[in-house]
PDB file of N, CA and C in Angstrom:
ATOM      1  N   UNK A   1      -7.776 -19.808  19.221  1.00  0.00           N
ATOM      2  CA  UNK A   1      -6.888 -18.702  19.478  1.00  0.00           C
ATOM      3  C   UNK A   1      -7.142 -18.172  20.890  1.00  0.00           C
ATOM      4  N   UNK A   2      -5.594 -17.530  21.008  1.00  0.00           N
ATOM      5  CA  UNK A   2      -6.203 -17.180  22.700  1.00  0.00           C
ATOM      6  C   UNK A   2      -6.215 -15.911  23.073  1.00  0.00           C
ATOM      7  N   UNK A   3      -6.845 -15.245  24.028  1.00  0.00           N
ATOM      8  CA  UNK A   3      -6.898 -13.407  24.027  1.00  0.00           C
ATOM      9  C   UNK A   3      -5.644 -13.124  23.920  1.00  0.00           C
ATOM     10  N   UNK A   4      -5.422 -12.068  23.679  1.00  0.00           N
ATOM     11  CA  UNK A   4      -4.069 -11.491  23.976  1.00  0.00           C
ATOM     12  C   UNK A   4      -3.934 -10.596  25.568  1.00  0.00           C
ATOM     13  N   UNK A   5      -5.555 -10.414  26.035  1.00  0.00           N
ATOM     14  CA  UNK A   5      -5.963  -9.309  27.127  1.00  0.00           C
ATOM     15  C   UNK A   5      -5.632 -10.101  28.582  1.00  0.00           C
ATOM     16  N   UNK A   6      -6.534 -11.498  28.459  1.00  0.00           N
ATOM     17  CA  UNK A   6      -6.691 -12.060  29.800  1.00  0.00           C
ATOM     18  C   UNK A   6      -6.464 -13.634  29.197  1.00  0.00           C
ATOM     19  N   UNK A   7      -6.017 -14.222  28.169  1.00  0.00           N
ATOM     20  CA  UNK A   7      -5.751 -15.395  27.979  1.00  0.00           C
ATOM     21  C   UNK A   7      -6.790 -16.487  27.653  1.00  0.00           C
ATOM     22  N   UNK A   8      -7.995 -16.273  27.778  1.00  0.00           N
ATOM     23  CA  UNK A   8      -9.558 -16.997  27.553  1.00  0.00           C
ATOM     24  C   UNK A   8      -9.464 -17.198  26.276  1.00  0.00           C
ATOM     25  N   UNK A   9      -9.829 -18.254  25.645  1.00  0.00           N
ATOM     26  CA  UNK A   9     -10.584 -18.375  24.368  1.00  0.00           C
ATOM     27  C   UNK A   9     -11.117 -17.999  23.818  1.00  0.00           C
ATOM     28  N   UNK A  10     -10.801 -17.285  22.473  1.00  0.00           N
ATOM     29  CA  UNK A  10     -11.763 -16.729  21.526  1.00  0.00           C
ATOM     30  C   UNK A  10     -12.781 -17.384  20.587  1.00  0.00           C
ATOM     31  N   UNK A  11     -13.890 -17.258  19.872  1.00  0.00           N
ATOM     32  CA  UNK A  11     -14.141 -17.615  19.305  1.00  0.00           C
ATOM     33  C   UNK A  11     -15.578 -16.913  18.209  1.00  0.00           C
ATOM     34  N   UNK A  12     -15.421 -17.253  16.921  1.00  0.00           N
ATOM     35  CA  UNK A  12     -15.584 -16.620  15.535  1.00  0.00           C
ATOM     36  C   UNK A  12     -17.569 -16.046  16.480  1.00  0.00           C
ATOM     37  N   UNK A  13     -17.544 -14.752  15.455  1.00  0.00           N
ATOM     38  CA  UNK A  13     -19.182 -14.003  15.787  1.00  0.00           C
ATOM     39  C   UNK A  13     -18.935 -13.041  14.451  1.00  0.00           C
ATOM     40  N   UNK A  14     -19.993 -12.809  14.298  1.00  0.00           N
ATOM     41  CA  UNK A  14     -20.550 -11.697  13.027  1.00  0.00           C
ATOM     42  C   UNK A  14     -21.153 -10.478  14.264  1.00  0.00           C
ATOM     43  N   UNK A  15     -20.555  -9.594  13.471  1.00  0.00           N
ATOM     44  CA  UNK A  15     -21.154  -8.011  14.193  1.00  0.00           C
ATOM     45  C   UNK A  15     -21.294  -7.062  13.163  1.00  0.00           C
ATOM     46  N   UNK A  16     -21.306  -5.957  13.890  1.00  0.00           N
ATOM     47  CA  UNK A  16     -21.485  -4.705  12.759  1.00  0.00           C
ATOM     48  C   UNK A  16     -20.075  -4.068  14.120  1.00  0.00           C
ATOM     49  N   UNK A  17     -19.557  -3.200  13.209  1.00  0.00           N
ATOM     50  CA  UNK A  17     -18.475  -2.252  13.884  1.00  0.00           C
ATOM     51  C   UNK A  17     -18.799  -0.574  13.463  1.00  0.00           C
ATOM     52  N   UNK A  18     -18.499   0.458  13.870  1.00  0.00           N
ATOM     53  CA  UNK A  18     -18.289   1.880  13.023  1.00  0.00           C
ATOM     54  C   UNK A  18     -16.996   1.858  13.144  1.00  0.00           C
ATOM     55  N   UNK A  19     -16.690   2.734  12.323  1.00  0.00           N
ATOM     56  CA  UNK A  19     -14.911   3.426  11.745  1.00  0.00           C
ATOM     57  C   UNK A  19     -15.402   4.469  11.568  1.00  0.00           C
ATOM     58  N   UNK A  20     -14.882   5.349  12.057  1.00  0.00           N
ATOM     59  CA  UNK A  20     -14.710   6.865  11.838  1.00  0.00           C
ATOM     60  C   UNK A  20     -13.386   6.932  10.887  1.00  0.00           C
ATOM     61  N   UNK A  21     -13.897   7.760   9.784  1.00  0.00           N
ATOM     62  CA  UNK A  21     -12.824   7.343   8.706  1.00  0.00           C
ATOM     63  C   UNK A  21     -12.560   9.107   8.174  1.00  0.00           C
ATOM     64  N   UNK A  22     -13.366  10.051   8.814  1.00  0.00           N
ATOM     65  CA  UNK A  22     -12.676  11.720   8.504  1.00  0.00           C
ATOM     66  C   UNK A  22     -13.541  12.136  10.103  1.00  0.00           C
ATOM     67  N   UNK A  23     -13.541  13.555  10.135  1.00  0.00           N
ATOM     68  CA  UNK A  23     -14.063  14.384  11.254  1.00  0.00           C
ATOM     69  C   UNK A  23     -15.300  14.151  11.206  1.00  0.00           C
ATOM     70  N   UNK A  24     -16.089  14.061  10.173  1.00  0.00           N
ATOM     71  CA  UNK A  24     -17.562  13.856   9.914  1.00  0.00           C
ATOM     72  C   UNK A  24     -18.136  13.000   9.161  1.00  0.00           C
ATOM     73  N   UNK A  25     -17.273  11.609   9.135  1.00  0.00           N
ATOM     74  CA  UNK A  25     -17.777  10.565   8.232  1.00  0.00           C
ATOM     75  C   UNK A  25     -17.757   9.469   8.826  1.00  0.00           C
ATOM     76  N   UNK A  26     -18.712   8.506   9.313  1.00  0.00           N
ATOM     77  CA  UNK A  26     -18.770   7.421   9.881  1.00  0.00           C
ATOM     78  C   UNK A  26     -19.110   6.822   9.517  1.00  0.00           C
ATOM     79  N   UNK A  27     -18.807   5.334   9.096  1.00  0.00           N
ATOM     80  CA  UNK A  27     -19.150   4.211   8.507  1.00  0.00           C
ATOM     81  C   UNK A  27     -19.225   3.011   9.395  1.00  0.00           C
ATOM     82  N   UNK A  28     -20.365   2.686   9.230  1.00  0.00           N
ATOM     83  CA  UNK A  28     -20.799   0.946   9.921  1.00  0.00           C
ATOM     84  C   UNK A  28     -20.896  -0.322   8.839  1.00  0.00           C
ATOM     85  N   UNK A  29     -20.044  -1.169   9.439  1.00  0.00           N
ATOM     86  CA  UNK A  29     -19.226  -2.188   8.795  1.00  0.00           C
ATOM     87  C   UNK A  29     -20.232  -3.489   8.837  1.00  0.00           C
ATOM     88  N   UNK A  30     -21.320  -3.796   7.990  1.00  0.00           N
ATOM     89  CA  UNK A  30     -22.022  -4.947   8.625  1.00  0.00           C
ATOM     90  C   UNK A  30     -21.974  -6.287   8.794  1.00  0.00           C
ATOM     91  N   UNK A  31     -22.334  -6.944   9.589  1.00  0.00           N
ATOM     92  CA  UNK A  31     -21.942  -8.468   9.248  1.00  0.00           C
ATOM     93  C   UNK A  31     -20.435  -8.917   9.283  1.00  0.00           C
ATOM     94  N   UNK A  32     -19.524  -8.477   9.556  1.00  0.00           N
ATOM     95  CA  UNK A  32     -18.183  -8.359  10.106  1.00  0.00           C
ATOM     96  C   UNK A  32     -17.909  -9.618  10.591  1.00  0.00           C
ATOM     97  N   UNK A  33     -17.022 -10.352  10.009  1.00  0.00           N
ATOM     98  CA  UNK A  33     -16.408 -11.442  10.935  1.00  0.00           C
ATOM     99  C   UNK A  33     -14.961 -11.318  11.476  1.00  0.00           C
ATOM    100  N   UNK A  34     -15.300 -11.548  12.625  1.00  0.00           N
ATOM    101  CA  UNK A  34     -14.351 -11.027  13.818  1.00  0.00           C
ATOM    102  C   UNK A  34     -13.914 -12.451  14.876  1.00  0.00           C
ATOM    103  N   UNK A  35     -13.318 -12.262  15.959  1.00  0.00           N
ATOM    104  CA  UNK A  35     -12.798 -13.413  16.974  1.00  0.00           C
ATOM    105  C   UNK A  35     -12.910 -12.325  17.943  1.00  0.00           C
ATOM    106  N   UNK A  36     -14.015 -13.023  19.600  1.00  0.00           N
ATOM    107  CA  UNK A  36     -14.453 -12.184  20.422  1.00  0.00           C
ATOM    108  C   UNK A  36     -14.224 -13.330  21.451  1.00  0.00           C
ATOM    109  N   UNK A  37     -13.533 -12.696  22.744  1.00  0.00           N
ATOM    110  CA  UNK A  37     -13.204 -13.641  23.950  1.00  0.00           C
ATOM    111  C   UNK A  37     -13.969 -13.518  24.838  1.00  0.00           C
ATOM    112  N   UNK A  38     -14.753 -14.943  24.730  1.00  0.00           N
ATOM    113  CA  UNK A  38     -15.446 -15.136  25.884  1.00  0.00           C
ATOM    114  C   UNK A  38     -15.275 -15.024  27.316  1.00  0.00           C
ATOM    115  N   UNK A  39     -14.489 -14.231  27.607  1.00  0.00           N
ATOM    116  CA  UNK A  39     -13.948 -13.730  28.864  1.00  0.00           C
ATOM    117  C   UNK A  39     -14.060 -12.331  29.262  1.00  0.00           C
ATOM    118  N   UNK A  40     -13.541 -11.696  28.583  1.00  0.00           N
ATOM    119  CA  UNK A  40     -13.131 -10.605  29.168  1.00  0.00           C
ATOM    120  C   UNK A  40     -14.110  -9.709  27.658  1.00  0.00           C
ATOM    121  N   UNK A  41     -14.456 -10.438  26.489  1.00  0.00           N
ATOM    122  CA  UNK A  41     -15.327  -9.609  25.401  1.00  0.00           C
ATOM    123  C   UNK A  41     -14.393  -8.650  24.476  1.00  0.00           C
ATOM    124  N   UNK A  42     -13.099  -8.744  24.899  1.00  0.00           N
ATOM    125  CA  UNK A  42     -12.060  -8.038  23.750  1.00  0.00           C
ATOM    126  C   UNK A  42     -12.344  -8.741  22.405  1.00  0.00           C
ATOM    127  N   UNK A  43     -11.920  -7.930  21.180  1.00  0.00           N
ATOM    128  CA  UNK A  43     -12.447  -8.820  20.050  1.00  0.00           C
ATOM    129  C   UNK A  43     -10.884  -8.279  19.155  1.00  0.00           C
ATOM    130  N   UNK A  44     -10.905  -9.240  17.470  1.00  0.00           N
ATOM    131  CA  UNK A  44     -10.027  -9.311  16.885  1.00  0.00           C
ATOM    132  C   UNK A  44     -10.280  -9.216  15.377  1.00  0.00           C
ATOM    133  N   UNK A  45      -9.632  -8.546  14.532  1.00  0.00           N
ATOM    134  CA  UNK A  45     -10.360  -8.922  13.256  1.00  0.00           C
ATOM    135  C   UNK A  45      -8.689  -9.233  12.675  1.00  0.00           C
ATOM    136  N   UNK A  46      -8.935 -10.144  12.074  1.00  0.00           N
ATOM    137  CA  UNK A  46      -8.070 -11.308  11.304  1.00  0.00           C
ATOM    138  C   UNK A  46      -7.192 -10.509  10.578  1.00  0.00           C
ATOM    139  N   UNK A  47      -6.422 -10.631   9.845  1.00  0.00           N
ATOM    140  CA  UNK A  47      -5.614  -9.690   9.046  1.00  0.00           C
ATOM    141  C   UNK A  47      -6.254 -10.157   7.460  1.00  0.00           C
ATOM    142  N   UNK A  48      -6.436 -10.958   7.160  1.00  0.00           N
ATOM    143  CA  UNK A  48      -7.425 -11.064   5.606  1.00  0.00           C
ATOM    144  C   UNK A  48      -8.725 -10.418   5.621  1.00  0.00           C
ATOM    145  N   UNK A  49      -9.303  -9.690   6.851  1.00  0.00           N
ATOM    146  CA  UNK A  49     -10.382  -9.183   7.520  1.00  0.00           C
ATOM    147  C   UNK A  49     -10.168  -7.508   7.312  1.00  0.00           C
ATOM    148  N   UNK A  50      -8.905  -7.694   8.240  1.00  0.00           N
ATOM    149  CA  UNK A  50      -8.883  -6.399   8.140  1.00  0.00           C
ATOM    150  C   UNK A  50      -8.708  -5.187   7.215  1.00  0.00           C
ATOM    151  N   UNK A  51      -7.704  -6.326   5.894  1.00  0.00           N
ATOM    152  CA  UNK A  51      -7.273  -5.550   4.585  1.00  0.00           C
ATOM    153  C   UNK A  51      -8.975  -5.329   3.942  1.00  0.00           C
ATOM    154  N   UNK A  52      -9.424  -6.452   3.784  1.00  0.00           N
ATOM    155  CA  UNK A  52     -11.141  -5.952   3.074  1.00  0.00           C
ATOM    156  C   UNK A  52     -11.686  -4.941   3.686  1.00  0.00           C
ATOM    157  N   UNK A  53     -11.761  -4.469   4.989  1.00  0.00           N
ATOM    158  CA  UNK A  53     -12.240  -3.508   6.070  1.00  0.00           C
ATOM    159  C   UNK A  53     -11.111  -2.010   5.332  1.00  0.00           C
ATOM    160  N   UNK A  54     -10.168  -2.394   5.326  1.00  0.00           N
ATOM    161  CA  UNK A  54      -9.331  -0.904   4.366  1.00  0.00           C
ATOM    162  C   UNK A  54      -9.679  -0.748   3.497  1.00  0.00           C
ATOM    163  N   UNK A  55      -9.510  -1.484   2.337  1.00  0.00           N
ATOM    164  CA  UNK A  55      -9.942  -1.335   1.038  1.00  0.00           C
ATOM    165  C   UNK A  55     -11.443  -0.575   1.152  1.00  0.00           C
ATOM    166  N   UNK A  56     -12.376  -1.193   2.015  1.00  0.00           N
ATOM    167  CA  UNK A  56     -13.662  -0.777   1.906  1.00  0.00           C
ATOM    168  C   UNK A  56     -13.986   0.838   2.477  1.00  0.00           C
ATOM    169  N   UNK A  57     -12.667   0.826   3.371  1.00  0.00           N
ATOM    170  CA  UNK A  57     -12.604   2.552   3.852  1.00  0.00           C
ATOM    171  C   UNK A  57     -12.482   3.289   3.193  1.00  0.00           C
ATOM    172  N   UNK A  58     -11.464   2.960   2.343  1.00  0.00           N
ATOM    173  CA  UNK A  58     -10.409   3.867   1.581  1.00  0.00           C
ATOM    174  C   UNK A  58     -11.409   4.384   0.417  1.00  0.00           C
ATOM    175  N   UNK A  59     -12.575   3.663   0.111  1.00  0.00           N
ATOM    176  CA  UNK A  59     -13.269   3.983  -1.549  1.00  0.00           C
ATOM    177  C   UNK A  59     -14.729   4.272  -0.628  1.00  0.00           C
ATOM    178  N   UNK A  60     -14.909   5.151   0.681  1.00  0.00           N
ATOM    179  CA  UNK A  60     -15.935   5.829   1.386  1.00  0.00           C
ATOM    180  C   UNK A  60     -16.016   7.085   0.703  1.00  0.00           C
ATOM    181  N   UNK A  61     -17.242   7.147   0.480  1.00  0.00           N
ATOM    182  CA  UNK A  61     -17.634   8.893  -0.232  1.00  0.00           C
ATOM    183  C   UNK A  61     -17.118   9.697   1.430  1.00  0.00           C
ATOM    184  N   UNK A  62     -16.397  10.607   1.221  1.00  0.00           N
ATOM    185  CA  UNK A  62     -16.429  11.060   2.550  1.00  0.00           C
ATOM    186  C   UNK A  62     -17.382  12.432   2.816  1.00  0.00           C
ATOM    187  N   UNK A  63     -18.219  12.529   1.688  1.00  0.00           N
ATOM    188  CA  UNK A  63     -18.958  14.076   1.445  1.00  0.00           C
ATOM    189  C   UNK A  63     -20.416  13.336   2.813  1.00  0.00           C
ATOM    190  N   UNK A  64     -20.329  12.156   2.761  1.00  0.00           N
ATOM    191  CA  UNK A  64     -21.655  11.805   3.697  1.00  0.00           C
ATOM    192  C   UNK A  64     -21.197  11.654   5.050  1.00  0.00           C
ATOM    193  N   UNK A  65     -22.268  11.665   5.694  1.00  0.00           N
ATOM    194  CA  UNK A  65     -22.064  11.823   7.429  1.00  0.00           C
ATOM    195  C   UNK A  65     -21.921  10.252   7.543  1.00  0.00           C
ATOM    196  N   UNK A  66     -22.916   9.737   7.489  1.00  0.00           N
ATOM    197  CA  UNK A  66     -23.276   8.513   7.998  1.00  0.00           C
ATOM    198  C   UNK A  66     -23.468   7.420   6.402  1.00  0.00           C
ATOM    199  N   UNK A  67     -22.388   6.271   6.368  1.00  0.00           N
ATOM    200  CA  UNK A  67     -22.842   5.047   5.479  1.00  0.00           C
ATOM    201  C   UNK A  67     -22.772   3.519   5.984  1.00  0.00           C
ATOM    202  N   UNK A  68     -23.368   3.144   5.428  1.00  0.00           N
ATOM    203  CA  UNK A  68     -23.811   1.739   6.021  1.00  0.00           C
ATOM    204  C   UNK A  68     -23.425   1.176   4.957  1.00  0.00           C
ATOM    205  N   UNK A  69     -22.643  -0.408   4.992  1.00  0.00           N
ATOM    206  CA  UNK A  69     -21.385  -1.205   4.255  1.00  0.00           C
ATOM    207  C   UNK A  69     -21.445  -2.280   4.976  1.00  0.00           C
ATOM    208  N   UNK A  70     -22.569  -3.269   3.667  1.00  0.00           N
ATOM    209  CA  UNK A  70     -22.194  -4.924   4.051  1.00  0.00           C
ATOM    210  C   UNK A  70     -20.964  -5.373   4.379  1.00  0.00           C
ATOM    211  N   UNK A  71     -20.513  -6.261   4.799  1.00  0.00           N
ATOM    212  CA  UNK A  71     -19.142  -6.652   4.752  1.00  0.00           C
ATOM    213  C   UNK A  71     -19.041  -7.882   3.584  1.00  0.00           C
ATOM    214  N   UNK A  72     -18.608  -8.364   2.831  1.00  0.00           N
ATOM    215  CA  UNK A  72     -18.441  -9.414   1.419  1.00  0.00           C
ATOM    216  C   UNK A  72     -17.297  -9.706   1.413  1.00  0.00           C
ATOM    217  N   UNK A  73     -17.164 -10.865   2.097  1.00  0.00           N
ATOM    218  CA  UNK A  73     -15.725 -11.955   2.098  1.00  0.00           C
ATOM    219  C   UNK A  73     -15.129 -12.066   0.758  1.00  0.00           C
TER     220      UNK A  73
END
């Protein structure tokens, strides 16, 4: 796949991301598989990626400041 930013090649990496998901609730996403361009370092998360990444927002206790959330394909 190719950037959409500067046109370079992407290719597959595991990360951790945060989502700020209310005013005072932040969640870090771990182990995340994503598409990151070796160029310019813009990154992408897949659309079968991204729905698991919602779903996993949407059912966040939001009473906590800070949660930490494997990511599970």
């Amino acid at each position: 796949m190719k950037c959409h930013v500067c046109g370079s090649n992407m290719y597959p990496l595991t990360t951790d991301l945060p989502f700020k998901v209310s005013e005072t609730t932040i969640v870090i996403v771990k182990c995340l598989p994503l598409l990151q361009c070796n160029n310019c370092s813009e990154y992408l998360l897949e659309d079968t990626v991204l729905k698991q990444v919602e779903i996993i927002l949407e059912n966040v206790d939001t009473s906590a400041e800070l949660e930490v959330i494997n990511y599970a394909a």
